[in-house]
Protein backbone atom coordinates (compact mmCIF):
# COMPACT_ATOMS: atom_id res chain seq x y z
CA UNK A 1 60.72 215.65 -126.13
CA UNK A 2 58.99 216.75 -123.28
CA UNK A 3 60.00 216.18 -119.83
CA UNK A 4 57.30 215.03 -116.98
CA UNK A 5 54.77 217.39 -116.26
CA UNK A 6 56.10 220.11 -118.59
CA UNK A 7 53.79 222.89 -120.08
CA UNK A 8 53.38 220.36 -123.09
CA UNK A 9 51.43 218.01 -120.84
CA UNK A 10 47.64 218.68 -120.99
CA UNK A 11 45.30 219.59 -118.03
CA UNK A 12 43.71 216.28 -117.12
CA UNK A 13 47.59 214.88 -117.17
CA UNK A 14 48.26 217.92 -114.68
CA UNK A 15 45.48 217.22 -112.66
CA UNK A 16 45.94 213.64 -112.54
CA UNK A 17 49.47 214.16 -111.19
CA UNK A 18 48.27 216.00 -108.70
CA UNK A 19 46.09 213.82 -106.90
CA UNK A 20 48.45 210.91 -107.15
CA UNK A 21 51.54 213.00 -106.14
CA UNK A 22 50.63 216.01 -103.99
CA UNK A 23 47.48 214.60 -101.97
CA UNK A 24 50.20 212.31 -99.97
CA UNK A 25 50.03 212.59 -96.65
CA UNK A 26 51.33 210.46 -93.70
CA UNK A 27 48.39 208.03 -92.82
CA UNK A 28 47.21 208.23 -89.11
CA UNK A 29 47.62 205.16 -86.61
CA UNK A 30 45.41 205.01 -83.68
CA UNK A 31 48.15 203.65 -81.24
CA UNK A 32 48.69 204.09 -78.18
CA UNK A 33 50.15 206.90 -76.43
CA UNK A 34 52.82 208.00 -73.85
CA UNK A 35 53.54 211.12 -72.73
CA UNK A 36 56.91 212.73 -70.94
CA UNK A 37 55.16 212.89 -67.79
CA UNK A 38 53.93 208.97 -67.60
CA UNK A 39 57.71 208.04 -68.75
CA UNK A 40 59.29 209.82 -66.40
CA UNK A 41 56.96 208.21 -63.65
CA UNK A 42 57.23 204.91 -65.27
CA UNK A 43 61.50 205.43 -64.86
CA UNK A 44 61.04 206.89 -61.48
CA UNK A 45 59.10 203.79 -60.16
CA UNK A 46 61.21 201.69 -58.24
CA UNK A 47 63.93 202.82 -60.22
CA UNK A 48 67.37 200.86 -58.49
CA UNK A 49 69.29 203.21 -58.41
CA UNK A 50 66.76 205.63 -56.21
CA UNK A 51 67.05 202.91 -53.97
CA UNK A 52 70.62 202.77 -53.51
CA UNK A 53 70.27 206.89 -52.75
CA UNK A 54 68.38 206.31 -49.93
CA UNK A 55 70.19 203.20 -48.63
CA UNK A 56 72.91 205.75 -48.98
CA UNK A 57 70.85 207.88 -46.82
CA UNK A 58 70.63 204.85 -44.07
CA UNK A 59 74.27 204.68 -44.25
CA UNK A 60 75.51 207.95 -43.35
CA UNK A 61 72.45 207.59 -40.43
CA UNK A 62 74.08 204.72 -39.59
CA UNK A 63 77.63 206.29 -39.45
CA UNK A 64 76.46 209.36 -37.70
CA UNK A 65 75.05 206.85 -34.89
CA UNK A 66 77.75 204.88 -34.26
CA UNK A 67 80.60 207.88 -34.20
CA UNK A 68 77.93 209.64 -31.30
CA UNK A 69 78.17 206.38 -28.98
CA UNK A 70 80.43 207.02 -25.60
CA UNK A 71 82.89 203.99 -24.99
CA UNK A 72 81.75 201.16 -22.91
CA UNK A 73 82.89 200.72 -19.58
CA UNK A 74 85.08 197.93 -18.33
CA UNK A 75 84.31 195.21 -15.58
CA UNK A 76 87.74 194.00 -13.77
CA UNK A 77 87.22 191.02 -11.38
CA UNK A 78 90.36 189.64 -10.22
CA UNK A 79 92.43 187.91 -7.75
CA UNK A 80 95.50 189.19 -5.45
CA UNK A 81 98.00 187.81 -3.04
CA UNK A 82 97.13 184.29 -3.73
CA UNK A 83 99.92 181.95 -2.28
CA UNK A 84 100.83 178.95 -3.78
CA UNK A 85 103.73 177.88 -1.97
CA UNK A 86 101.34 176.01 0.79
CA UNK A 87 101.15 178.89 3.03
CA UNK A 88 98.55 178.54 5.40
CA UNK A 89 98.30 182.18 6.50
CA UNK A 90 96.86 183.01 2.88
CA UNK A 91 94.86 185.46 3.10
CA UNK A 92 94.06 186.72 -0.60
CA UNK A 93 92.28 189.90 -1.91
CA UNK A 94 89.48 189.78 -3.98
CA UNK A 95 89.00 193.10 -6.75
CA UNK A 96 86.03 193.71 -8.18
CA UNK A 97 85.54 197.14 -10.29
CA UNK A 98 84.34 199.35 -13.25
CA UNK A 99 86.63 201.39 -15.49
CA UNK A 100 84.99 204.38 -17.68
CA UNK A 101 86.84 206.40 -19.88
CA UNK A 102 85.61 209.84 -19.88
CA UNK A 103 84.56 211.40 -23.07
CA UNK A 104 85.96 215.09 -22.33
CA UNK A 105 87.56 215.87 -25.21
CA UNK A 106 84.54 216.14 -27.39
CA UNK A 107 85.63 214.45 -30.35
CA UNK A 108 82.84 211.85 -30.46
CA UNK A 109 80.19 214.75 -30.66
CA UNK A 110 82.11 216.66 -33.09
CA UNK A 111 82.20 213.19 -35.47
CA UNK A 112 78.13 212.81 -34.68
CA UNK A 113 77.58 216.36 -36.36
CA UNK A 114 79.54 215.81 -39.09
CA UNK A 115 77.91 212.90 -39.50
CA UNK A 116 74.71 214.78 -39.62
CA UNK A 117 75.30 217.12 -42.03
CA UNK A 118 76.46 213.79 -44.08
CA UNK A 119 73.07 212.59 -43.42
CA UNK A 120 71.83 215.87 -44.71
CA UNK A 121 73.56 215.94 -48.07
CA UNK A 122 72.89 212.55 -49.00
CA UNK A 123 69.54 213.32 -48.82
CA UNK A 124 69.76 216.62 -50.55
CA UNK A 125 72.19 214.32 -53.43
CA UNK A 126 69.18 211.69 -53.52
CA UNK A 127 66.87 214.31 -55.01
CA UNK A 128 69.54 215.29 -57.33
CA UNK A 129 69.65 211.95 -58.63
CA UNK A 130 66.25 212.17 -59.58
CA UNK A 131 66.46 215.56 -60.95
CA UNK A 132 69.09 213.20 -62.78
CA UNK A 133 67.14 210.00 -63.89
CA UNK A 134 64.38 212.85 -64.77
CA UNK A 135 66.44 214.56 -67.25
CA UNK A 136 68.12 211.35 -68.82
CA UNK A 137 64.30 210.14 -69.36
CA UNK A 138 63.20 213.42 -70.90
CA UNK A 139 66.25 213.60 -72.99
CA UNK A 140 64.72 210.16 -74.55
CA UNK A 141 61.55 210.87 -74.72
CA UNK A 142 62.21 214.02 -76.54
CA UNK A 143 64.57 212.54 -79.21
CA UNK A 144 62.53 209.71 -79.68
CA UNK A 145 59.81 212.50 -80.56
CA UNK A 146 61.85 214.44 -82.91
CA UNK A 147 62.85 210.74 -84.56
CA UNK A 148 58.87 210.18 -85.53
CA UNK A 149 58.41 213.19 -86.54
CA UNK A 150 61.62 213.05 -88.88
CA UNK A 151 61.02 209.13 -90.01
CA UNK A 152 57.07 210.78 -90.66
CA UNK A 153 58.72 213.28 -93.04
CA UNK A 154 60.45 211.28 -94.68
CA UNK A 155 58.15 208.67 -95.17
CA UNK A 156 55.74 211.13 -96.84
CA UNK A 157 58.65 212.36 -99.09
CA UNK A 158 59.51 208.68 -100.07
CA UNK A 159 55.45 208.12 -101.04
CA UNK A 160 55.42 211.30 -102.96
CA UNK A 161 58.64 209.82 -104.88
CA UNK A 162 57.72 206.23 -105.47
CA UNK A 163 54.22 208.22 -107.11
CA UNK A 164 56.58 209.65 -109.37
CA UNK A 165 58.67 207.21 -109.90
CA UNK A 166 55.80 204.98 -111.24
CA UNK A 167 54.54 208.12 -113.30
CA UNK A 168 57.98 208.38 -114.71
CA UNK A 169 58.51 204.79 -115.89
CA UNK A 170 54.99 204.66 -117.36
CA UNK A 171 55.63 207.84 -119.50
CA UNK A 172 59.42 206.24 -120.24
CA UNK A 173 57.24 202.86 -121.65
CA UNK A 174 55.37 204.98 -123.58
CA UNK A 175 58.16 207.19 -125.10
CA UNK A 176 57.37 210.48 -123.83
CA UNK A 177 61.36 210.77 -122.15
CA UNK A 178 64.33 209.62 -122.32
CA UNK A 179 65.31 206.86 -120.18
CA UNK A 180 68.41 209.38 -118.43
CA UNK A 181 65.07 210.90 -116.82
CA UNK A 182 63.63 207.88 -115.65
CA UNK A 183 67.37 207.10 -114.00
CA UNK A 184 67.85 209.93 -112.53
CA UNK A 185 64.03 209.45 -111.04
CA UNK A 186 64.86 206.16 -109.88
CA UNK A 187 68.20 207.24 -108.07
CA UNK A 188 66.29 209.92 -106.38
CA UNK A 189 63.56 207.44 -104.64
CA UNK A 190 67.17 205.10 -103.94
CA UNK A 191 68.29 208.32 -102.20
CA UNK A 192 64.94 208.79 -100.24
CA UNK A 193 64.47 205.29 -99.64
CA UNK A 194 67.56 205.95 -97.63
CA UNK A 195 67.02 208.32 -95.64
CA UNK A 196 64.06 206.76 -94.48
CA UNK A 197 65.60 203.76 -93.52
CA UNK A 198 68.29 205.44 -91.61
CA UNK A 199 65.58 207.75 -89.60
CA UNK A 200 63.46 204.60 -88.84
CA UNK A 201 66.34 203.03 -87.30
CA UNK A 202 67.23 206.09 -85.23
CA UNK A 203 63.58 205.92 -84.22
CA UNK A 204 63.63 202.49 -83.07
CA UNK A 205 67.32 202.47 -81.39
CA UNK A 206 65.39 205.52 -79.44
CA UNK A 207 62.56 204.42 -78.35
CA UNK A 208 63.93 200.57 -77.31
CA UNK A 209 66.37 202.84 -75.16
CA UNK A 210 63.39 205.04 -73.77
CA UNK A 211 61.00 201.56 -73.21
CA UNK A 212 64.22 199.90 -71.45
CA UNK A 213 64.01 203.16 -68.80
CA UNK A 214 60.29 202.64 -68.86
CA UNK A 215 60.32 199.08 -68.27
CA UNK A 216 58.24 198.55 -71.39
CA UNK A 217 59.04 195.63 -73.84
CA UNK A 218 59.66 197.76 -77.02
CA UNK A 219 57.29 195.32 -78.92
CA UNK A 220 54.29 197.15 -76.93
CA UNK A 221 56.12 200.59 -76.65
CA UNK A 222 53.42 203.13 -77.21
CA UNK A 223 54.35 205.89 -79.52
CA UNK A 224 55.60 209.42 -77.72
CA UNK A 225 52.78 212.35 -77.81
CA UNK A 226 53.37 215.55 -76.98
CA UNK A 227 54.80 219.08 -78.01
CA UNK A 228 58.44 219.77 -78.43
CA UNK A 229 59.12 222.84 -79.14
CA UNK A 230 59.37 224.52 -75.51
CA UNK A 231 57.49 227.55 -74.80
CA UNK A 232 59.71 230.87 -74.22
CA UNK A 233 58.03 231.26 -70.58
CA UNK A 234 59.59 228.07 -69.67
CA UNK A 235 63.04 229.42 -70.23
CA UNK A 236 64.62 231.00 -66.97
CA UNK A 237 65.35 234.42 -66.35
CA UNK A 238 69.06 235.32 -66.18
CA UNK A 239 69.23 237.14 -63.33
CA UNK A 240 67.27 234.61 -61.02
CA UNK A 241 70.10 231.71 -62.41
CA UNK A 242 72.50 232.47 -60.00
CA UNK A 243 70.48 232.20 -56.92
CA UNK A 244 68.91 229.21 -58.37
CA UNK A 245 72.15 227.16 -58.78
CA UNK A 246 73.13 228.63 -55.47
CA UNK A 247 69.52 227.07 -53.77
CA UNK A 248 70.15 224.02 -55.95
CA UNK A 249 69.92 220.21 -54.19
CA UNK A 250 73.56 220.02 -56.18
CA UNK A 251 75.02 222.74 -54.54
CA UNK A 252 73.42 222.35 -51.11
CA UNK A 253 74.84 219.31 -50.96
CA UNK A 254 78.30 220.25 -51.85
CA UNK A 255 77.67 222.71 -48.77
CA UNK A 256 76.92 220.21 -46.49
CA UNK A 257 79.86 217.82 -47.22
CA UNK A 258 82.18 220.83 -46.43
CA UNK A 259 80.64 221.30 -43.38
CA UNK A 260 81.11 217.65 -42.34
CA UNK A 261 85.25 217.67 -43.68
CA UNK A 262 85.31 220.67 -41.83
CA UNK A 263 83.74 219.15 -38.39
CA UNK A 264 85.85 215.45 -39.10
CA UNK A 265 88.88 218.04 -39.11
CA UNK A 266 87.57 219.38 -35.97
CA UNK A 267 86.76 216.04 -34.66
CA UNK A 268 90.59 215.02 -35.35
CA UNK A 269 92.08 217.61 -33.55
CA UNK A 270 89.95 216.91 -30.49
CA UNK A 271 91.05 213.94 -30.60
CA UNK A 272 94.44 214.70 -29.46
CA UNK A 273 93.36 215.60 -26.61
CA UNK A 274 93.61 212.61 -23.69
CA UNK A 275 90.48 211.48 -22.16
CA UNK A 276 90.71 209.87 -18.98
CA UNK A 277 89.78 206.96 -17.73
CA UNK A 278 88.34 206.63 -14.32
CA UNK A 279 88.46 203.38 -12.51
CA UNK A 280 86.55 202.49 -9.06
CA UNK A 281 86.91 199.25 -7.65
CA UNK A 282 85.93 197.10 -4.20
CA UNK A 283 88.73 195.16 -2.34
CA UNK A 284 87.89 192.53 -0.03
CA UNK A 285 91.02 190.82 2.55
CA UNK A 286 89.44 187.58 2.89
CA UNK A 287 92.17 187.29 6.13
CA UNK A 288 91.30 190.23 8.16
CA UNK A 289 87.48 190.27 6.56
CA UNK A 290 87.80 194.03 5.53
CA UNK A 291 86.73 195.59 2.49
CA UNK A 292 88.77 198.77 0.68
CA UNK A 293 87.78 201.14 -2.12
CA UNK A 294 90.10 201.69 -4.90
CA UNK A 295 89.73 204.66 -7.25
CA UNK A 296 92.18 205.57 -9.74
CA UNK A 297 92.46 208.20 -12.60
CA UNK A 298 94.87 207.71 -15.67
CA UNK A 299 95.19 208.97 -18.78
CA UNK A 300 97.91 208.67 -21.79
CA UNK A 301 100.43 211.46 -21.99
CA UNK A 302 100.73 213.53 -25.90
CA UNK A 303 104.17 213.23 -25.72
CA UNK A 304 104.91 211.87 -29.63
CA UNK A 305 101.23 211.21 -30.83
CA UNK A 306 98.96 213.87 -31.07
CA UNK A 307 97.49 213.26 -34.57
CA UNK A 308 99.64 215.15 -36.15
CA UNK A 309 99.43 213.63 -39.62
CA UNK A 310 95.75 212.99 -39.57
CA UNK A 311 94.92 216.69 -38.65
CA UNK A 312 97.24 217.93 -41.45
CA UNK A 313 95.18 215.39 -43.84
CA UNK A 314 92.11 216.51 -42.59
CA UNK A 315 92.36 220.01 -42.62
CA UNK A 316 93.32 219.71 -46.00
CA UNK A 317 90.70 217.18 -47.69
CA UNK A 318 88.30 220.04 -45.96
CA UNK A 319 90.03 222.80 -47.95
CA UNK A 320 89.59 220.33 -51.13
CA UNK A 321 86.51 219.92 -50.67
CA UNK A 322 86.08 223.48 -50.58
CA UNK A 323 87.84 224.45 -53.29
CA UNK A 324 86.55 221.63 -55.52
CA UNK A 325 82.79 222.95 -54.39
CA UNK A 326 83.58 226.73 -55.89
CA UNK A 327 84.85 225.23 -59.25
CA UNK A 328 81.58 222.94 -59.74
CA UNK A 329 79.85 226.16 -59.07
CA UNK A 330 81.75 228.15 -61.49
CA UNK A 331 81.34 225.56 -63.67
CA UNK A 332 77.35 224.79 -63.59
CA UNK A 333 77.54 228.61 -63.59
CA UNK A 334 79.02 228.79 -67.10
CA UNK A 335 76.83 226.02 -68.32
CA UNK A 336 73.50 227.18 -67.51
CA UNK A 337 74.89 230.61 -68.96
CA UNK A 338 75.69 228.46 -72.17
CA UNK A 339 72.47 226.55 -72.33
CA UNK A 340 70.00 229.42 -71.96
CA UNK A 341 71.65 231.43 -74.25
CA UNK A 342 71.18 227.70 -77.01
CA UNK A 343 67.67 227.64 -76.18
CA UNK A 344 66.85 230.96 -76.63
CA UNK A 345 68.55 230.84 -79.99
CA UNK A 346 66.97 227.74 -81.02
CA UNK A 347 63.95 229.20 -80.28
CA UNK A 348 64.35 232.65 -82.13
CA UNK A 349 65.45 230.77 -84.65
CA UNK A 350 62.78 228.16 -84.93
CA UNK A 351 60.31 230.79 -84.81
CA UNK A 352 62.00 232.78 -87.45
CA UNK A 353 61.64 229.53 -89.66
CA UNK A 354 57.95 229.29 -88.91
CA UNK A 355 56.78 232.69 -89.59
CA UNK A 356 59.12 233.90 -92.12
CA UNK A 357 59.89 230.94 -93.84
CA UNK A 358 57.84 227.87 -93.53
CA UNK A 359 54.90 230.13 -94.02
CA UNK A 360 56.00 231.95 -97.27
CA UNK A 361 57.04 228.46 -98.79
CA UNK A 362 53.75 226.94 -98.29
CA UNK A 363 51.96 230.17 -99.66
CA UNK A 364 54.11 229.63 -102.93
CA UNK A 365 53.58 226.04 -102.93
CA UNK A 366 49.57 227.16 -102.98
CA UNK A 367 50.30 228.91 -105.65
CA UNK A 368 52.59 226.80 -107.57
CA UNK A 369 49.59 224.08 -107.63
CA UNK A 370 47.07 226.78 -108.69
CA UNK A 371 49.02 227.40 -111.63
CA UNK A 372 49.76 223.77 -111.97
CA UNK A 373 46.06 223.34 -112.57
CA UNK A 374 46.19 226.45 -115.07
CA UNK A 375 49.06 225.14 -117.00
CA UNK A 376 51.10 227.90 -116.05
CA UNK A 377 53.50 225.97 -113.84
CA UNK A 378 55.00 222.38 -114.03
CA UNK A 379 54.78 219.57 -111.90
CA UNK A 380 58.82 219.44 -110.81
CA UNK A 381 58.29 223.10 -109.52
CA UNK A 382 55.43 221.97 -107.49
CA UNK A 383 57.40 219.01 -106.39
CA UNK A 384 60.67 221.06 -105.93
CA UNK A 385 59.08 223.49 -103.63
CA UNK A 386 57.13 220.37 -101.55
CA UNK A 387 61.12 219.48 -101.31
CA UNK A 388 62.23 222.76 -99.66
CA UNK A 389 59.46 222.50 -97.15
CA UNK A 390 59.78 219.10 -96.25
CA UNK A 391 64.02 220.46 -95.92
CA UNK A 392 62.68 223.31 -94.01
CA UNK A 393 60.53 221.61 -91.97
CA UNK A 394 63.77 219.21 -91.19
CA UNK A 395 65.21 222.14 -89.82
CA UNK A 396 62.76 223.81 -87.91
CA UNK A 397 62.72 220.34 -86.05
CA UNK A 398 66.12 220.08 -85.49
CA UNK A 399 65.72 223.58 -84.24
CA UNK A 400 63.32 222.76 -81.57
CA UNK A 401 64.83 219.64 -80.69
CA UNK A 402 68.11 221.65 -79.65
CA UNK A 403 65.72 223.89 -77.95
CA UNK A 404 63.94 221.31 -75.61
CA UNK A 405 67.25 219.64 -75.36
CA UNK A 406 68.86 222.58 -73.81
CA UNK A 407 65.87 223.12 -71.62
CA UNK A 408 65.87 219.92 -69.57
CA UNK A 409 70.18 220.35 -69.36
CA UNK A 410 69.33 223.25 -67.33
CA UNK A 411 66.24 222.35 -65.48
CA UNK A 412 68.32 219.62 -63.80
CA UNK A 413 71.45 221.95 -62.77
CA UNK A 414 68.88 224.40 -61.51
């Protein structure tokens, strides 16, 4: 008994299967469209928690201020040799003076340029925050691309199936195979019905993430446009890497924030040091109507405190911070390493797909339907090899997914 489109089949069958199977294609919408650019500005805009970087920014300003103030000074009106007994010689003294305590020690300024370079490096960690929010938002954009793309392959396989599937029951009604042939038919649209299902939902879960970043309800979520294979130019040379992580708002940053636990250490130790505290006051004997000036100079003596403890604990969160900084280097060092060595792959690879494969398949599907038409080939080849390059294709998008992936991971440590 012969099987669906077998040689027994004659050539209007052939040809009739081939218009209703192979002439599938995905059917064009004329939606809207958003590119990775216009999401990433949509994400930017207003995006809370930009604004809590530069608040962050205001704080350390703030900080910085307020650690650069010199004390206040001290007013001291008073009262002496005031009798109470009923004395009526009383003569008493009125005081009236201003106390300053000096700021010698420099300890104040040495806190105000810390605070600087804290001023600096938030700054400098704002823009790495966006390099942040960037990537995150091109990570989404980029899977959500790769998910149509997918649920668009395998919606085209599922058509081509359900064509068959209706060809195969017809042909089952009228005898021409067994009905193990029309199961196993039917199983094989369950299967792609499947898969279709499961990559629409992917798409969807993406792209309500991606609208959420966008502020977009995902009921008016325009559909993502663009190209996502990268192109090998974009990739980074190794040898510039290190002096990009080096230059890097990251790593700048992490520079700055040393140099302000090194000047708060420096700040501490200065601050063992006594400042004194000048006092100048007038004197006025109300009994013999003369006035006096009093001046007087004091300051405490480091005889037990002298910050011991919170020089030790400085000096040592600055040597954390230190050390801590040359590990995240060495770390984003072997990272980048890793993820230009994954996109170059991906890309050798995806290319070797596309040239050596992709294009050889579709040259033998050609074929295959030429001799379809001939009788010289039968329809499950034809549909067998439309299988491997809808697999292929699978691939080759998985392939530049990791690719563009690997890209924007890098971008945003450089």
């Amino acid at each position: 008994m012969p099987l669906p489109g077998s040689r027994l089949m004659n050539k209007p069958s052939y040809l009739l299967l081939l218009v209703a199977i192979l002439s599938i294609t995905h059917p064009l919408k004329a939606a809207a469209q958003l590119t990775a650019e216009e999401a990433v500005a949509r994400a930017l805009e207003n995006h809370p928690a930009l604004r809590g970087a530069q608040l962050a920014v205001e704080e350390e300003k703030g900080t910085a201020l307020q650690a650069g103030l010199p004390p206040n000074p001290e007013l001291e009106i008073g009262v002496e040799s005031w009798s109470v007994s009923g004395n009526r010689e009383n003569s008493p003294e009125f005081l009236a003076g201003v106390s300053q305590t000096l700021p010698l020690s420099g300890a104040r300024r040495a806190v105000w340029q810390a605070g600087l370079a804290g001023v600096e490096a938030a700054g400098l960690e704002a823009q790495s925050l966006r390099r942040e929010i960037t990537a995150e938002v091109e990570i989404l954009f980029y899977k959500s691309l790769a998910a149509q793309q997918r649920a668009a392959i395998a919606e085209e396989n599922c058509s081509r199936q359900e064509t068959l599937l209706e060809l195969t029951r017809k042909r089952f009604e009228l005898g021409d195979i067994p009905e193990v042939d029309y199961m196993r038919t039917s199983a094989e649209q369950a299967r792609y019905q499947a898969e279709l299902q499961e990559h629409i939902l992917e798409r969807d879960s993406l792209r309500a993430q991606l609208a959420h970043l966008c502020g977009i309800t995902p009921d008016n979520f325009p559909e993502c446009a663009g190209e996502l294979a990268p192109h090998p130019e974009a990739l980074p040379s190794a040898a510039g890497m290190e002096e990009k992580l080096l230059n890097s708002p990251r790593h700048q940053a992490r520079l700055l924030r040393e140099t302000q636990a090194s000047g708060d250490a420096d700040a501490v130790r200065r601050a063992a040091l006594p400042e004194p505290n000048l006092r100048v006051g007038l004197r006025r004997d109300t009994g013999e109507r003369s006035n006096a000036l009093d001046v007087g100079l004091s300051f405490g003596l480091p005889l037990f405190d002298r910050n011991q403890g919170a020089l030790t604990a400085a000096r040592a969160r600055a040597q954390r911070v230190r050390a801590e900084n040359e590990a995240a280097l060495r770390e984003e060092t072997r990272q980048a390493i890793a993820l230009l060595n994954e996109a170059r792959s991906a890309l050798s690879s995806a290319e070797q797909l596309r040239s050596s494969v992709l294009s050889q398949q579709e040259a033998a599907r050609d074929a295959l339907e030429q001799a379809l038409q001939l009788g010289g080939a039968t329809l499950f080849e034809v549909l067998a090899e439309y299988r491997g390059i809808s697999e292929t294709k699978r691939v080759l998008l998985d392939k530049e997914t990791q690719a563009r992936l690997a890209l924007i991971d890098l971008t945003a440590l450089l």
